[in-house]
C-alpha atoms as a PDB file:
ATOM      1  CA  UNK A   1      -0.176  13.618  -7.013  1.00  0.00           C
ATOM      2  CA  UNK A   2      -2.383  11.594  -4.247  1.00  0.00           C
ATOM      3  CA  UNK A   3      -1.871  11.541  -0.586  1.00  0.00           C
ATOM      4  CA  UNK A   4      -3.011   8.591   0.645  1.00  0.00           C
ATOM      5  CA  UNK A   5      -2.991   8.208   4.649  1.00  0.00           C
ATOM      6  CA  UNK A   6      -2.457   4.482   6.181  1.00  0.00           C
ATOM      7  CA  UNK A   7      -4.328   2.819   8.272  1.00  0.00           C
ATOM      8  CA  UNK A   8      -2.578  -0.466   8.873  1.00  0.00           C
ATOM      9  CA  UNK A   9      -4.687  -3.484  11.151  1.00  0.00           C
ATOM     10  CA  UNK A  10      -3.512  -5.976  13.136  1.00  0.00           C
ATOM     11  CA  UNK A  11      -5.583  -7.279  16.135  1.00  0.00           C
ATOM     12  CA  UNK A  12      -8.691  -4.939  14.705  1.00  0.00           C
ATOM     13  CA  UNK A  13      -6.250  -1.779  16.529  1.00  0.00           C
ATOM     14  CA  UNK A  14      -4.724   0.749  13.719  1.00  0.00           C
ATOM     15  CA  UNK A  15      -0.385   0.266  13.663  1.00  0.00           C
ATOM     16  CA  UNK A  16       2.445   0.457  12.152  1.00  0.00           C
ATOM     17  CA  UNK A  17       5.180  -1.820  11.813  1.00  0.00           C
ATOM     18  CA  UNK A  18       9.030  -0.497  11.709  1.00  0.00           C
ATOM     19  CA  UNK A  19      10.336  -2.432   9.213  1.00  0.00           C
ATOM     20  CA  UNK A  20       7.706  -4.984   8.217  1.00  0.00           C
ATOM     21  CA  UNK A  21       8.523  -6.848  11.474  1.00  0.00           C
ATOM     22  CA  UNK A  22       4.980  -7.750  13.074  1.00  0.00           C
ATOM     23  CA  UNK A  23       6.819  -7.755  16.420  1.00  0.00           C
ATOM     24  CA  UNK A  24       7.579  -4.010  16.331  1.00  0.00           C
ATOM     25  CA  UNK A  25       4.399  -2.013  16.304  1.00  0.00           C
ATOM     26  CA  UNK A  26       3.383   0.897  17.461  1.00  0.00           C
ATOM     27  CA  UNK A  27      -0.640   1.165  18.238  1.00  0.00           C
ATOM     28  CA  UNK A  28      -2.046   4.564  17.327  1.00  0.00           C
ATOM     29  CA  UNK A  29      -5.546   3.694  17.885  1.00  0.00           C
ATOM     30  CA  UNK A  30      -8.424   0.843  19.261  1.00  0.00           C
ATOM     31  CA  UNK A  31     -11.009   2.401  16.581  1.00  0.00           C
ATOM     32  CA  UNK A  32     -10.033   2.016  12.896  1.00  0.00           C
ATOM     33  CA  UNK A  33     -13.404   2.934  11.589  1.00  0.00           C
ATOM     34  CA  UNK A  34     -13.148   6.211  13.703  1.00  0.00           C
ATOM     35  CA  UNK A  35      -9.573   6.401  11.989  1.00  0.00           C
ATOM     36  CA  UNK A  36     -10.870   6.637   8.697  1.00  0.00           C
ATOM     37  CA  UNK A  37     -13.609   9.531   9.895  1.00  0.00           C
ATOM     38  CA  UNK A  38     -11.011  11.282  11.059  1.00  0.00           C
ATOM     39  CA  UNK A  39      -8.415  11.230   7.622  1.00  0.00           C
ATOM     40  CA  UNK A  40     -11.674  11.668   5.574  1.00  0.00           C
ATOM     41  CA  UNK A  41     -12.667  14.509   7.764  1.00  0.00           C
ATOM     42  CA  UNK A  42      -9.025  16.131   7.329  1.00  0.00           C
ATOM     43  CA  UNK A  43      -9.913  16.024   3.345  1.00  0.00           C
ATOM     44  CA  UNK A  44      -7.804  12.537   2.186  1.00  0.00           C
ATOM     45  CA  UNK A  45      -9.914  11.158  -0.499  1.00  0.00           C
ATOM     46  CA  UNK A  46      -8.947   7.882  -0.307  1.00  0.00           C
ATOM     47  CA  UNK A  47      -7.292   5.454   2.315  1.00  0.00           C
ATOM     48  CA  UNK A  48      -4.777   2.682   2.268  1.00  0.00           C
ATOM     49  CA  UNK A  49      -5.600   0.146   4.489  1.00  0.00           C
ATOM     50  CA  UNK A  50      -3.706  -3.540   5.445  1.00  0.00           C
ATOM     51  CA  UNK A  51      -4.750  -6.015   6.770  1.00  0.00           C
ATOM     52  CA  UNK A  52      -1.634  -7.138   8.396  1.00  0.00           C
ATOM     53  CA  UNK A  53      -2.894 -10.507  10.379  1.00  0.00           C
ATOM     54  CA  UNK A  54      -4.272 -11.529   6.779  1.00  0.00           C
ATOM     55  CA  UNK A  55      -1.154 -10.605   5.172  1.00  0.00           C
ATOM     56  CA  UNK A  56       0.825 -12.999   7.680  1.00  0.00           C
ATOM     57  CA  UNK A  57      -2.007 -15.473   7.335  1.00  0.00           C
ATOM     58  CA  UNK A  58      -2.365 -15.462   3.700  1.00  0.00           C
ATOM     59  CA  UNK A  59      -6.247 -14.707   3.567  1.00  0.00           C
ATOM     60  CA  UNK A  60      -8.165 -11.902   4.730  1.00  0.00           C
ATOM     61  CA  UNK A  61      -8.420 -11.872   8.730  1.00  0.00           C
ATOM     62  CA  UNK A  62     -10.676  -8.529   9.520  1.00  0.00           C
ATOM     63  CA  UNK A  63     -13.291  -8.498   6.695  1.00  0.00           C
ATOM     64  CA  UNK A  64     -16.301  -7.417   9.001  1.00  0.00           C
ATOM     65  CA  UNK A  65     -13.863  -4.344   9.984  1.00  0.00           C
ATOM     66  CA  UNK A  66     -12.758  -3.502   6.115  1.00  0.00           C
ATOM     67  CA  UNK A  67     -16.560  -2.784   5.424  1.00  0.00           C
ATOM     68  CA  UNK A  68     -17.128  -1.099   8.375  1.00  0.00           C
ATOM     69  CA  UNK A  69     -14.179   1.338   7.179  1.00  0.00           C
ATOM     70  CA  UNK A  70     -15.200   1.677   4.012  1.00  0.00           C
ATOM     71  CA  UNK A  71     -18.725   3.336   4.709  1.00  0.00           C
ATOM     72  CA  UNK A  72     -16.619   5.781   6.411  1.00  0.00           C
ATOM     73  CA  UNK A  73     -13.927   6.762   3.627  1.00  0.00           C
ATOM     74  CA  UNK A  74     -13.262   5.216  -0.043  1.00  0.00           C
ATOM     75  CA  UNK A  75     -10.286   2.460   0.605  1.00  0.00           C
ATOM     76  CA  UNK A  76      -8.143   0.261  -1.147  1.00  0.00           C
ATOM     77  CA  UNK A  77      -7.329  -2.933   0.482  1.00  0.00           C
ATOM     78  CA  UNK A  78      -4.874  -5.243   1.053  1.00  0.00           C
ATOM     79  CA  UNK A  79      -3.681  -7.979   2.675  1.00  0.00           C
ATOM     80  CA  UNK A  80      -3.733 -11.893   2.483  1.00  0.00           C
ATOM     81  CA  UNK A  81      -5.549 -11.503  -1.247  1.00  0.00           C
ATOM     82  CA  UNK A  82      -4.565 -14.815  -3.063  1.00  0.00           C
ATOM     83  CA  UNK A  83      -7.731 -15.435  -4.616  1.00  0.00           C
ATOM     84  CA  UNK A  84     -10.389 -14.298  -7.142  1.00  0.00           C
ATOM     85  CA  UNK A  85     -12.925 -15.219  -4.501  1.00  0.00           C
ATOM     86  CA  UNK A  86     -10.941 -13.100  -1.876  1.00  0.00           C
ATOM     87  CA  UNK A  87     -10.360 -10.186  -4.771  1.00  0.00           C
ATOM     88  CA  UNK A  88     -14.188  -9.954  -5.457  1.00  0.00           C
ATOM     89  CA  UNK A  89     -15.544  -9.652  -1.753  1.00  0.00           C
ATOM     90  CA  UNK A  90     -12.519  -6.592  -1.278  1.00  0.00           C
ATOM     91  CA  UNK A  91     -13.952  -4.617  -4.423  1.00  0.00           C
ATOM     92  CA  UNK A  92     -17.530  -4.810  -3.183  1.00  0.00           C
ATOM     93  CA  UNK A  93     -16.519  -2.706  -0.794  1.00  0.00           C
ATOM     94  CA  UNK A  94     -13.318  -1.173  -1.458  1.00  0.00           C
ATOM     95  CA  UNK A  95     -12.464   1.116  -4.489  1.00  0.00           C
ATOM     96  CA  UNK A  96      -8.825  -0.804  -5.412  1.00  0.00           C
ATOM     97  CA  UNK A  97      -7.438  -4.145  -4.221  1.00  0.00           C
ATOM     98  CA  UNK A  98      -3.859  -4.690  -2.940  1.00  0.00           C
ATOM     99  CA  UNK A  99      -1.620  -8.061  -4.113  1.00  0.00           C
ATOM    100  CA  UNK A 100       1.461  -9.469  -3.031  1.00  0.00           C
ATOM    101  CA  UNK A 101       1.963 -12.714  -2.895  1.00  0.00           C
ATOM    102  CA  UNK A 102      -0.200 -13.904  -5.330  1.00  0.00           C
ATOM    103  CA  UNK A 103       1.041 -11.511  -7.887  1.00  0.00           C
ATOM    104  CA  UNK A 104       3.937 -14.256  -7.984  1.00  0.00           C
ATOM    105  CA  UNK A 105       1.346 -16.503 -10.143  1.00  0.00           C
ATOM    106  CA  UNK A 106       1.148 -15.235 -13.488  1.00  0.00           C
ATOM    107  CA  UNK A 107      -2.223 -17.018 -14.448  1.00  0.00           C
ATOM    108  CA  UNK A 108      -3.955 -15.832 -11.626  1.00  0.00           C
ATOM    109  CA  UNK A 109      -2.593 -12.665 -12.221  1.00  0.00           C
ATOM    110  CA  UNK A 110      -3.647 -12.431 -15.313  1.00  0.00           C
ATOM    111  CA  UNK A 111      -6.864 -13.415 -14.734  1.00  0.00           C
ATOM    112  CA  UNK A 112      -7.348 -10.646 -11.942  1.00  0.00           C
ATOM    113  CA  UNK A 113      -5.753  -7.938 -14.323  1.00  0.00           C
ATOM    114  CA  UNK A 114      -8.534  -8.784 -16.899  1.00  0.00           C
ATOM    115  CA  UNK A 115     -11.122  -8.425 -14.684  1.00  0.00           C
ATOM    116  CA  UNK A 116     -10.926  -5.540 -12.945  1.00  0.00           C
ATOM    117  CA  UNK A 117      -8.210  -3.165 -14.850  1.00  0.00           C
ATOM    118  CA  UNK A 118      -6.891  -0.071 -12.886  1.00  0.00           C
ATOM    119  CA  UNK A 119      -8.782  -1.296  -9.530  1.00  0.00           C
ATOM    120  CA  UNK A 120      -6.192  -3.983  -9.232  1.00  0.00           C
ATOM    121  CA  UNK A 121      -2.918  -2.938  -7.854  1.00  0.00           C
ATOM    122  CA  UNK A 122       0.211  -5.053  -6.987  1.00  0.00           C
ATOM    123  CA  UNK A 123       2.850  -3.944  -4.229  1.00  0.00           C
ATOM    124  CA  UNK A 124       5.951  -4.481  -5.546  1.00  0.00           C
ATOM    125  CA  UNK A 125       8.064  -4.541  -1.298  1.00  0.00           C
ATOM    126  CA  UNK A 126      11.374  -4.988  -1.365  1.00  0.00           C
ATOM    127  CA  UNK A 127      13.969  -5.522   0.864  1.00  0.00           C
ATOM    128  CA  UNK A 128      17.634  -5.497  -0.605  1.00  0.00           C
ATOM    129  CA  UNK A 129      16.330  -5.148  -3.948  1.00  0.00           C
ATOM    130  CA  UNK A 130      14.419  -8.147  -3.805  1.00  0.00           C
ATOM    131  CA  UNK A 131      10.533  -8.648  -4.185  1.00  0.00           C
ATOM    132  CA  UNK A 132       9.341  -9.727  -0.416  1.00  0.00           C
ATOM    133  CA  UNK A 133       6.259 -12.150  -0.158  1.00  0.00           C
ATOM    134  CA  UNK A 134       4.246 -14.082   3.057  1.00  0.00           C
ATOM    135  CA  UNK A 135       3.124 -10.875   4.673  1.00  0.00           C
ATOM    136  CA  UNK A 136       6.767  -9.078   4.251  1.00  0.00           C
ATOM    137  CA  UNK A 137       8.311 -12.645   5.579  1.00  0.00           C
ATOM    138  CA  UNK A 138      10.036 -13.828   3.221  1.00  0.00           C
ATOM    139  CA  UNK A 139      12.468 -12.901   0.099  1.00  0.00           C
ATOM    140  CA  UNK A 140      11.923 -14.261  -3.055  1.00  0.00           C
ATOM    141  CA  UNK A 141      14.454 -14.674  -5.909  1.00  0.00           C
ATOM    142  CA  UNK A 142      12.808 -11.786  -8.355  1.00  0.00           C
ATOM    143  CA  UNK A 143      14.023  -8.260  -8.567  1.00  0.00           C
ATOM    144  CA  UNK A 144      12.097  -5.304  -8.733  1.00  0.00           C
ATOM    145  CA  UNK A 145      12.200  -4.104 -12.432  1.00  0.00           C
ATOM    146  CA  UNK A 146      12.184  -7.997 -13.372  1.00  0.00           C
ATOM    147  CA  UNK A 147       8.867  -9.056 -12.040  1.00  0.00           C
ATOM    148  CA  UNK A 148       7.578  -5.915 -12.818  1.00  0.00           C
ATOM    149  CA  UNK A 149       8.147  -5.926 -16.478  1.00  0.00           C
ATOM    150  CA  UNK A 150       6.539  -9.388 -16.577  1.00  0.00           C
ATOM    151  CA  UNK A 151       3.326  -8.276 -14.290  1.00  0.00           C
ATOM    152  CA  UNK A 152       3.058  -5.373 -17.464  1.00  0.00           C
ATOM    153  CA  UNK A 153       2.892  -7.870 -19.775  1.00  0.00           C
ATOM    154  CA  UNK A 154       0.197  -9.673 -17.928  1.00  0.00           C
ATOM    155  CA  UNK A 155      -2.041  -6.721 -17.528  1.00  0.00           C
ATOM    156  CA  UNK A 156      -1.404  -5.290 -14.926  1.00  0.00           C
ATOM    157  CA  UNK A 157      -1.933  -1.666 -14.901  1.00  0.00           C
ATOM    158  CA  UNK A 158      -1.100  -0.106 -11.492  1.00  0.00           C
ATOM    159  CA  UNK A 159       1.752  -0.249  -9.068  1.00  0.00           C
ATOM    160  CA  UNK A 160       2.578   0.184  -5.301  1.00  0.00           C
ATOM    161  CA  UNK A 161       6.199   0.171  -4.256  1.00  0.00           C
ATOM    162  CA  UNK A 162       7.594   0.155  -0.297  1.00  0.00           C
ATOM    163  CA  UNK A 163      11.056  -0.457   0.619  1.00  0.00           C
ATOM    164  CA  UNK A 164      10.500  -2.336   3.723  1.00  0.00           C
ATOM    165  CA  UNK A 165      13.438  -1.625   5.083  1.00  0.00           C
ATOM    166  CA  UNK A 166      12.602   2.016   5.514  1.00  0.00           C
ATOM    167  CA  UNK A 167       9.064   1.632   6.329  1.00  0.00           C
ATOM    168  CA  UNK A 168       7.812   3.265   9.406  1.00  0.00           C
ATOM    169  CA  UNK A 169      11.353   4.583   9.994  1.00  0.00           C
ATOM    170  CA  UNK A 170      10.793   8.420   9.003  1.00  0.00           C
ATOM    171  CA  UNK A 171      13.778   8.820   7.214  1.00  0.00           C
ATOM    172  CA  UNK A 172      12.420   9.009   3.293  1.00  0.00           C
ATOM    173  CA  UNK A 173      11.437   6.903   0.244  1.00  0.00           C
ATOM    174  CA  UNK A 174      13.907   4.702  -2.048  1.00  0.00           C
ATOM    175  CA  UNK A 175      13.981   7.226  -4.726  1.00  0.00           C
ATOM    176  CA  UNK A 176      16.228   4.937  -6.494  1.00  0.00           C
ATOM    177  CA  UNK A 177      13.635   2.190  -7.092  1.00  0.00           C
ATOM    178  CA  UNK A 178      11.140   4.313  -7.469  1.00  0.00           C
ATOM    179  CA  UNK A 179      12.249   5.892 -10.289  1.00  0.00           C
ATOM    180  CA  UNK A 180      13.055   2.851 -12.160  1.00  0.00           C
ATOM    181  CA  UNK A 181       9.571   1.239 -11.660  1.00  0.00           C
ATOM    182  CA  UNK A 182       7.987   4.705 -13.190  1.00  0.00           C
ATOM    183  CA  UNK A 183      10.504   4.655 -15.985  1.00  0.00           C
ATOM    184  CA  UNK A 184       8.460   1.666 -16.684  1.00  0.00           C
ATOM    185  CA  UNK A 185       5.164   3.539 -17.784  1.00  0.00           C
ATOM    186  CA  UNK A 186       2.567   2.546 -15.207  1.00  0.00           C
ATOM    187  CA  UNK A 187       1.093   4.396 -12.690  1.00  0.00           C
ATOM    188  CA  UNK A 188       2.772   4.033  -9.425  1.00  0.00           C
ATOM    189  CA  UNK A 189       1.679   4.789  -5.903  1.00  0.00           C
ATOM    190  CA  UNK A 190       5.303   5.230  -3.446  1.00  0.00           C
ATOM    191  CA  UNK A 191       5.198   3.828  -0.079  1.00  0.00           C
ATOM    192  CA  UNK A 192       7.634   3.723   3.038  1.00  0.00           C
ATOM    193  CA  UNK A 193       9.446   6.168   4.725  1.00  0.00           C
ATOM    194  CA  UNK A 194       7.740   9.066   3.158  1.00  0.00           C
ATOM    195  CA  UNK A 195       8.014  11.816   6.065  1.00  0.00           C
ATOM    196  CA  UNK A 196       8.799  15.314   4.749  1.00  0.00           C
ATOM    197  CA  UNK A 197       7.424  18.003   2.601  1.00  0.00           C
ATOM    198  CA  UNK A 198      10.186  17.571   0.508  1.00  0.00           C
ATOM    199  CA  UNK A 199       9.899  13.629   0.032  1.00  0.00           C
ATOM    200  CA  UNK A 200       6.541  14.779  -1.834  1.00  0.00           C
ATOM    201  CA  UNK A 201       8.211  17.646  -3.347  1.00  0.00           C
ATOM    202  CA  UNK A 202      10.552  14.778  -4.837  1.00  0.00           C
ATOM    203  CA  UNK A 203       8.001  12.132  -5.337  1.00  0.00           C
ATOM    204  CA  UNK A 204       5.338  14.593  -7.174  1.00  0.00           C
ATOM    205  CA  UNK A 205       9.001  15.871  -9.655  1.00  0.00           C
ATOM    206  CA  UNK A 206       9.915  11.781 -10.195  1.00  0.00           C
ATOM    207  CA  UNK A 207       6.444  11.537 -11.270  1.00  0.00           C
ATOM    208  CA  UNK A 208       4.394   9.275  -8.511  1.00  0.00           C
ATOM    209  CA  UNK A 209       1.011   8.961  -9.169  1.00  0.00           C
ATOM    210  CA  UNK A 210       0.353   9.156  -5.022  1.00  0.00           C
ATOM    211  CA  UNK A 211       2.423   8.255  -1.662  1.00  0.00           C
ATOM    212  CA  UNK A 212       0.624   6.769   0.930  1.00  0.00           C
ATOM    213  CA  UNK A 213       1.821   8.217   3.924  1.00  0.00           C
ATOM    214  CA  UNK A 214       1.242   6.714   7.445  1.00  0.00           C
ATOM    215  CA  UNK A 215       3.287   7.128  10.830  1.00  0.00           C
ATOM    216  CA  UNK A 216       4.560  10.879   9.909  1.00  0.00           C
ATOM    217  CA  UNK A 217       0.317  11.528   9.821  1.00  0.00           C
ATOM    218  CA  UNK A 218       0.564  10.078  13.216  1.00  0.00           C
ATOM    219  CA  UNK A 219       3.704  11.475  14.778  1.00  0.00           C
ATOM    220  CA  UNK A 220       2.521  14.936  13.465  1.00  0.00           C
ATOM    221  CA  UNK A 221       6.142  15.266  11.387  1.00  0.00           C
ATOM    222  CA  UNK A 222       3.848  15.745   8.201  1.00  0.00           C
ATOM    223  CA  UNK A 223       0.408  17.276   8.139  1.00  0.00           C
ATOM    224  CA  UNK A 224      -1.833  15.795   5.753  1.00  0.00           C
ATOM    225  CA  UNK A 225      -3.490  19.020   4.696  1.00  0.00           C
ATOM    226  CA  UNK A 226      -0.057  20.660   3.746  1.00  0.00           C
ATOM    227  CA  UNK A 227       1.238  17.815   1.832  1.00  0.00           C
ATOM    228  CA  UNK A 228      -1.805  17.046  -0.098  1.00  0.00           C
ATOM    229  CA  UNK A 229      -1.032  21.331  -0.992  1.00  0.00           C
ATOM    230  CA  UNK A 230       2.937  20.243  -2.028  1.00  0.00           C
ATOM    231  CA  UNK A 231       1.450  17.537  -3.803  1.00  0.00           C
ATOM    232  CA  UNK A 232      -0.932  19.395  -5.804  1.00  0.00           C
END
């Protein structure tokens, strides 16, 4: 299993939201590109990075400072990506793209999972059981395994999956959901509240292809090096 750290963007700073609310951050850093040195130095392979003010803006806000990232450590993106257009420009630079939103519109979806395979991924967020859209926002009126059975039968090939309500709150994943969306048969990445040894330990037996991790890096409650060694 992958550990992928978090580097979340708003304002071009490095955060982290409690919650998904935009008004709750926590800055951890001016220098995002110095970020990503730093997590590649510490051995992550890959980084998860979000463009938050695109995500509440519904197109990509910080392009200039996703490239500069990504000559510093391999990435995937996400963040305000409703478009092929918007898709394309990400994976010039970035190994995966993110989708939310737009992963609502089965053509498009389609379309995207056709042309780029496993690079695509869709984040599945919940809150209450229910698929979240707008940048975290909003609730729609899909469920988790519902949607995600019909993004399978569109293509799609990869899956990322945060319970909002515990992200950034250090208490531990939604094991629950998480296990449901692997029953499923695609790879899945878990995301949000991931802060022990043993969430990994758990994740890694449940059969998660990678956890990104991102304010237990920060607040030191996990170190990267020792769960990337549970993880295996």
């Amino acid at each position: 299993m992958q550990i992928i750290p978090a580097i979340d963007l708003q304002g071009g700073r490095c955060v982290r939201l409690l919650r998904g609310d935009f008004a709750r951050e926590t800055v951890y850093g001016d220098d995002p590109v110095a970020m990503a040195r730093h997590w590649r130095r510490a051995g992550a392979d890959l980084l998860h990075a979000v463009d938050l003010d695109g995500a509440r803006q519904g197109r990509p806000a910080q392009p200039d400072l996703i490239r500069r990232m990504s000559e510093a450590a391999p990435l995937q993106v996400g963040g305000g990506l409703r478009t092929p257009e918007d898709v394309d420009a990400v994976l010039q630079v970035a190994r995966r793209a993110v989708l939310g939103t737009a992963a609502l519109d089965r053509d498009l979806i389609g379309r995207l999972a056709r042309d780029h395979g496993e690079r695509l991924v869709v984040a599945l967020d919940t809150r209450h059981g229910r698929v979240t859209v707008q940048g975290w926002t909003e609730a729609s009126d899909r469920s988790l395994p519902e949607l995600a059975r019909e993004l399978l039968e569109a293509g799609v090939r990869r899956f990322l999956h945060t319970d909002v309500e515990r992200d950034g709150t250090l208490t531990s994943p939604n094991f629950r959901s998480l296990e449901g969306l692997i029953a499923l048969g695609a790879p899945v990445i878990a995301s949000g509240g991931v802060s022990s040894v043993e969430d990994i330990r758990r994740l890694r037996a449940l059969g998660a292809e990678a956890a990104v991790v991102g304010r237990a890096l920060y607040e030191g409650t996990l170190d990267l090096r020792e769960a990337m060694d549970v993880a295996g």
